[in-house]
Protein backbone atom coordinates (compact mmCIF):
# COMPACT_ATOMS: atom_id res chain seq x y z
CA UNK A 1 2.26 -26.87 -24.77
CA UNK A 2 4.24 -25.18 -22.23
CA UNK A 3 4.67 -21.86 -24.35
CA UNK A 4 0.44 -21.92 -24.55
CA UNK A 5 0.56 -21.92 -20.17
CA UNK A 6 2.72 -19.27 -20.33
CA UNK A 7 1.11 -17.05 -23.10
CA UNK A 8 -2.54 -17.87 -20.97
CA UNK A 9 -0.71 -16.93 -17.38
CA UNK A 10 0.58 -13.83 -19.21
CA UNK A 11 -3.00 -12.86 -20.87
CA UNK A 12 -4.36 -13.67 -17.00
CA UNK A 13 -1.77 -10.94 -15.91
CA UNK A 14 -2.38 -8.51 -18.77
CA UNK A 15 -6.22 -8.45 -18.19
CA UNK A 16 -5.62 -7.84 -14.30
CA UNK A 17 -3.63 -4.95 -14.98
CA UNK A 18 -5.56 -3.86 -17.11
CA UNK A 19 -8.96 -4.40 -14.95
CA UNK A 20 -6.96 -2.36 -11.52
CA UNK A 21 -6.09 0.36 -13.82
CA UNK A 22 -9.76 1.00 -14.76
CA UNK A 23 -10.61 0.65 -11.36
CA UNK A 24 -7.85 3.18 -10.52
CA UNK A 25 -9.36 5.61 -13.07
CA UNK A 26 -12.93 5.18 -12.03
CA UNK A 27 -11.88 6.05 -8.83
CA UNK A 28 -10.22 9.01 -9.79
CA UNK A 29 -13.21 10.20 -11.47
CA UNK A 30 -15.75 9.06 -8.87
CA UNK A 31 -13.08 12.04 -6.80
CA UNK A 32 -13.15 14.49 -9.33
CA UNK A 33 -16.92 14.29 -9.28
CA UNK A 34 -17.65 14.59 -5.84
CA UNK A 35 -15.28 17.35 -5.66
CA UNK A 36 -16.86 19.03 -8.47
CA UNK A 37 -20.60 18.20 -6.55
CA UNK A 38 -19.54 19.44 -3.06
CA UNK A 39 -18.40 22.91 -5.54
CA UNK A 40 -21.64 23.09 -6.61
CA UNK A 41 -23.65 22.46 -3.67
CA UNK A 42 -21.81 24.78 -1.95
CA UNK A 43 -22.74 27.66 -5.19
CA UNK A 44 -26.21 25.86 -5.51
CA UNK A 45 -26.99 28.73 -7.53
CA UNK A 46 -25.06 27.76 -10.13
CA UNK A 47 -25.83 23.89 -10.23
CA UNK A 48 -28.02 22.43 -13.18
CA UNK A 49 -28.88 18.88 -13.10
CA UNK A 50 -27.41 19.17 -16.59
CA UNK A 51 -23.54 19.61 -14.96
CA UNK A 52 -23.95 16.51 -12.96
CA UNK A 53 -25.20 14.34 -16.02
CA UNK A 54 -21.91 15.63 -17.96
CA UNK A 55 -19.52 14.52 -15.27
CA UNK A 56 -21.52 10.73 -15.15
């Protein structure tokens, strides 16, 4: 019984690591693409709705 609490506390630990490391890479994308839309409204020339769809 007490190897089951520790297997579930570990799972519980696994699945929050796992949950702030998504979070860490959405973020990291959510940069890239505001970078990447700041680029292109600054050349608005260049910017196609299609470029922003890509980087969604």
């Amino acid at each position: 019984m007490r190897g089951f609490c520790a297997l579930k506390c570990s799972c519980k630990i696994y699945i929050l690591l796992t949950i702030s490391k998504l979070k860490e890479q959405l973020f990291c994308m959510n940069k890239t693409f505001y970078k990447h839309y700041e680029h292109s409204m600054t050349n608005a020339h260049s910017w196609t709705p299609h470029n922003s769809l890509i980087m969604f």
